[in-house]
C-alpha atoms as a PDB file:
ATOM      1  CA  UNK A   1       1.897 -36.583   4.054  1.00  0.00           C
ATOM      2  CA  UNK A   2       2.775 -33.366   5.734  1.00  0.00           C
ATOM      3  CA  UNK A   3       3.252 -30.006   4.237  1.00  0.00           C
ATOM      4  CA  UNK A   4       7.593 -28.559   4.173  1.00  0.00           C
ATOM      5  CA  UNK A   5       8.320 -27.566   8.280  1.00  0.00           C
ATOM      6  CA  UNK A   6       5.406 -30.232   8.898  1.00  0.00           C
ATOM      7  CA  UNK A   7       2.901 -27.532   8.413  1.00  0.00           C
ATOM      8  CA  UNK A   8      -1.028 -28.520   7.763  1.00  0.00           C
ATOM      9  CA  UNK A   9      -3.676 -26.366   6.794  1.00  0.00           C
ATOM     10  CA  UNK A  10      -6.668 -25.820   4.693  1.00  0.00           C
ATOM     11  CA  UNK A  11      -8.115 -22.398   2.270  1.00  0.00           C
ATOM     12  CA  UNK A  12     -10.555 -21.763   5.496  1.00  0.00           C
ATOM     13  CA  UNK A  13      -7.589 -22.030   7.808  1.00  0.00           C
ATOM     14  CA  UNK A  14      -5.459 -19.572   5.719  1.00  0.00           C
ATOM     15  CA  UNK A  15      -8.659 -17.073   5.579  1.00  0.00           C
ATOM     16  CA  UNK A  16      -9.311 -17.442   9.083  1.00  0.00           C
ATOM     17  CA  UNK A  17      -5.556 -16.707   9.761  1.00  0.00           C
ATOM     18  CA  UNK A  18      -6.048 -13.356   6.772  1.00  0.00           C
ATOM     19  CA  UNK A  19      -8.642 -12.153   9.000  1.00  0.00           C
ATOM     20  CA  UNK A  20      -7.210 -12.320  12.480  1.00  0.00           C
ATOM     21  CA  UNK A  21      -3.885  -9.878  10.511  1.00  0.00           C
ATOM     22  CA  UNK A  22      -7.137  -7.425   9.835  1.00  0.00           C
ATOM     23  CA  UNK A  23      -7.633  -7.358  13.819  1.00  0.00           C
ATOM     24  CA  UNK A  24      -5.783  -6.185  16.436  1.00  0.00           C
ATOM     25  CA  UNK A  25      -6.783  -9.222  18.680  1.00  0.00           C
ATOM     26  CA  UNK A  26      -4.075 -11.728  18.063  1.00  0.00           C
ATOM     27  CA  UNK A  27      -1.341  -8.927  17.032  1.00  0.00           C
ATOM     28  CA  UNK A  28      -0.934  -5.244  18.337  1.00  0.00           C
ATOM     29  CA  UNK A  29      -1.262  -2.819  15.540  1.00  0.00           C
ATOM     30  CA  UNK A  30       2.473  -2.252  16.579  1.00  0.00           C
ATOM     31  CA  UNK A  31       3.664  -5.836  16.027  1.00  0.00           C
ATOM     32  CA  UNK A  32       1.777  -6.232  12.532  1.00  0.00           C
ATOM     33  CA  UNK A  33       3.577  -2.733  11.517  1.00  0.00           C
ATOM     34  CA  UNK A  34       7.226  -5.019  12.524  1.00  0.00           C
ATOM     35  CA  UNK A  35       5.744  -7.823  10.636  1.00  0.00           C
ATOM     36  CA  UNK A  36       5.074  -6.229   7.778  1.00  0.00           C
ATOM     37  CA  UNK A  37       7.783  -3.696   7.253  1.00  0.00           C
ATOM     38  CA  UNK A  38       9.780  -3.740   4.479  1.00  0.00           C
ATOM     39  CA  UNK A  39      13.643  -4.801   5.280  1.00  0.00           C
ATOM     40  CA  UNK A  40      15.788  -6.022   3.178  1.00  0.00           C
ATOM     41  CA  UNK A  41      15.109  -5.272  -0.918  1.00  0.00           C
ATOM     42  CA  UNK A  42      15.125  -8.717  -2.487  1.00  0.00           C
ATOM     43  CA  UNK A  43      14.344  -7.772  -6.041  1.00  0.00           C
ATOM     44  CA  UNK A  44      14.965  -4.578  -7.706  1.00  0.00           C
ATOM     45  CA  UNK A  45      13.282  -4.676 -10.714  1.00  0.00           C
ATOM     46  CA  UNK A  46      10.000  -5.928  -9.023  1.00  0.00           C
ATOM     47  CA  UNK A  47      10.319  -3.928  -5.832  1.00  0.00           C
ATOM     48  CA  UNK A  48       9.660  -6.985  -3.773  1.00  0.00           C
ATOM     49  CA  UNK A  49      11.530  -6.171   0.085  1.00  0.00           C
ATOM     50  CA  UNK A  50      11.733  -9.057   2.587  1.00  0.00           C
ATOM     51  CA  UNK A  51      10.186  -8.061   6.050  1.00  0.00           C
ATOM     52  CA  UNK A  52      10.091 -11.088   8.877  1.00  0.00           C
ATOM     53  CA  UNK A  53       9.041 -14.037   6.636  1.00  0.00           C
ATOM     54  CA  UNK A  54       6.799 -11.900   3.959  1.00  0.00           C
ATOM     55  CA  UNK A  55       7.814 -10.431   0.843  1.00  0.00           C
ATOM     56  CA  UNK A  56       6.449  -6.672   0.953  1.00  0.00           C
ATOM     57  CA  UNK A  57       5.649  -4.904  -1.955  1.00  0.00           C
ATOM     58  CA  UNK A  58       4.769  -0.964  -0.344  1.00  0.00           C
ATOM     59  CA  UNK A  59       3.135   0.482  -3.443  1.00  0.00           C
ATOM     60  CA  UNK A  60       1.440  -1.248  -6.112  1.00  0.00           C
ATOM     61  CA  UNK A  61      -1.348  -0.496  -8.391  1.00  0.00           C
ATOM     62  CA  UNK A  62      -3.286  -2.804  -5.380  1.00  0.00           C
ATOM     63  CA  UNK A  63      -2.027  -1.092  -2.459  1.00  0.00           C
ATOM     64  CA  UNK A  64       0.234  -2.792  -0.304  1.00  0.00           C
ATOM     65  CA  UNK A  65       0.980  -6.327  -0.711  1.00  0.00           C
ATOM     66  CA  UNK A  66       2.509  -8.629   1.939  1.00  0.00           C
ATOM     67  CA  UNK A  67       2.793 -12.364   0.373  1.00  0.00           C
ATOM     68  CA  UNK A  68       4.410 -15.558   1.234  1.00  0.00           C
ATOM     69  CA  UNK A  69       5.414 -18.090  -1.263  1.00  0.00           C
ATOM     70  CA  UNK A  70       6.715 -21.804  -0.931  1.00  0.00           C
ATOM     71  CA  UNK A  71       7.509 -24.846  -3.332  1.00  0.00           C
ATOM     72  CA  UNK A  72       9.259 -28.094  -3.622  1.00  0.00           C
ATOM     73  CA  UNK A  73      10.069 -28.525  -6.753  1.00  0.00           C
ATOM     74  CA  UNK A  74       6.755 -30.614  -7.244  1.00  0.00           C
ATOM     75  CA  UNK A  75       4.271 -28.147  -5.838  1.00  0.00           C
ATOM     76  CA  UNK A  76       3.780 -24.142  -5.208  1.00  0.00           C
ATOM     77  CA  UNK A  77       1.532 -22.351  -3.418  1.00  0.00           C
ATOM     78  CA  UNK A  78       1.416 -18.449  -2.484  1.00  0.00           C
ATOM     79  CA  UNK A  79      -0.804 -16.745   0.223  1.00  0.00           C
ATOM     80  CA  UNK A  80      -0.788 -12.835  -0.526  1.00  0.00           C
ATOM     81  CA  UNK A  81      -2.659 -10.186   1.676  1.00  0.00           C
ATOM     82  CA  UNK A  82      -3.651  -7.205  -0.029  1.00  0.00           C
ATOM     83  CA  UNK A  83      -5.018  -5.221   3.112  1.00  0.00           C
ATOM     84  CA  UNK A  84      -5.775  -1.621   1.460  1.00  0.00           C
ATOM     85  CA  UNK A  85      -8.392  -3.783  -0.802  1.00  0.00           C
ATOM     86  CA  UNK A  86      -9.242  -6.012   2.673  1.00  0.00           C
ATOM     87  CA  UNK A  87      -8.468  -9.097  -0.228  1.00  0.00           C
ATOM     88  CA  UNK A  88      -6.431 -12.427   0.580  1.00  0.00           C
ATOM     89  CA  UNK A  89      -5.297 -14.618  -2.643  1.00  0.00           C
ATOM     90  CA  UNK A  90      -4.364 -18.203  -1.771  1.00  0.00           C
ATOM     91  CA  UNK A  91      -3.804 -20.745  -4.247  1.00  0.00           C
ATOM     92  CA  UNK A  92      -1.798 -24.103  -3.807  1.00  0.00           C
ATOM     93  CA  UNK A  93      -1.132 -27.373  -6.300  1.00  0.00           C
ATOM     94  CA  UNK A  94       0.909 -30.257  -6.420  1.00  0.00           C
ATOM     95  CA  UNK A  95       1.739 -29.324  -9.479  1.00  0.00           C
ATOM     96  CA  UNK A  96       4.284 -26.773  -9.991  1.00  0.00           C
ATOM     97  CA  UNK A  97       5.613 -27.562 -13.946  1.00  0.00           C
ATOM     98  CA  UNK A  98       4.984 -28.875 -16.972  1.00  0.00           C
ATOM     99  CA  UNK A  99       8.058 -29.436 -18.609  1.00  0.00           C
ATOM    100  CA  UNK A 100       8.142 -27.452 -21.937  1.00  0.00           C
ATOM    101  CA  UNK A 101       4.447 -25.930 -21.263  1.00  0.00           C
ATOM    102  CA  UNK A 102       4.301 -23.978 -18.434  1.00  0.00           C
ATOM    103  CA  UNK A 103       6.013 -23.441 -14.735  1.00  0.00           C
ATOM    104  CA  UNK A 104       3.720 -21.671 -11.782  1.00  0.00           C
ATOM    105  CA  UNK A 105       7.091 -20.255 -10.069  1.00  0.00           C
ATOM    106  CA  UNK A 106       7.673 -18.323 -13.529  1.00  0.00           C
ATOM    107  CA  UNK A 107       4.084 -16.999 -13.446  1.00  0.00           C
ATOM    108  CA  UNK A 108       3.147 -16.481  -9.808  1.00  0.00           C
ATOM    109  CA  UNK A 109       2.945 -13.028  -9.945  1.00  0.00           C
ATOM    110  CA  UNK A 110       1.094 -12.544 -12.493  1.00  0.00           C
ATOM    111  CA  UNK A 111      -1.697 -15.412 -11.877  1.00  0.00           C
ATOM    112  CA  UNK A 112      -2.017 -13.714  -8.049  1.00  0.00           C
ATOM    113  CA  UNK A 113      -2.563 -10.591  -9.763  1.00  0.00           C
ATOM    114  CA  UNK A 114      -5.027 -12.118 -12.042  1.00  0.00           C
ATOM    115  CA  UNK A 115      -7.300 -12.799  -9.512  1.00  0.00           C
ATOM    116  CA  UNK A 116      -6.936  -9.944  -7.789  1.00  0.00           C
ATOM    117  CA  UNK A 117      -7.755  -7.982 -10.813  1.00  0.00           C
ATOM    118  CA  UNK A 118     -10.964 -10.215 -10.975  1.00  0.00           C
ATOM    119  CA  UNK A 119     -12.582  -9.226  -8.215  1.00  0.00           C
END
């Protein structure tokens, strides 16, 4: 089975990849400031802007917050950077729902948070 766009990876892949954004070896300072920029403001109420492929949240009780999220209906998983804590949240299931009990795309946010708030 492969992952939506045919992408594969693991938790220690999606660290490793956390900590190369901390460096300036794979991406100028520069280019991560492009990356990361806030562009387009997708959600008003939350203050979530898109920037090129990340959802940017500039001020948060956390710092900054640049997170990607992606499901199928089936399964969910999210990948946020907090980099004024130097934390990385990534969580994935093939579950997404439970009809009538629960749904992980309604509480995203706030289980992300929850573990940041944990450490």
């Amino acid at each position: 089975m492969r992952g939506n766009g045919g992408m594969l990876s693991t938790a220690r892949d999606m660290y490793r990849w956390h900590r190369v954004l901390e460096a300036d070896t794979i991406l100028s300072r520069r280019a991560k400031a492009e990356l990361f920029t806030p562009r387009v403001l997708i959600d008003r109420k939350a203050k979530v802007h898109y920037g090129y492929g990340w959802g940017v949240l500039p001020r948060t009780e956390h710092g900054r917050v640049a997170e990607h999220d992606a499901g199928n209906d089936w399964s969910i998983g999210e990948f946020a950077r907090f980099p004024d804590k130097r934390v990385m949240v990534f969580w994935i299931t093939n579950q997404a729902y439970r009809a009538g009990k629960w749904n992980l795309e309604d509480i995203n946010s706030k289980l992300t948070l929850g573990l940041v708030r944990a450490l």
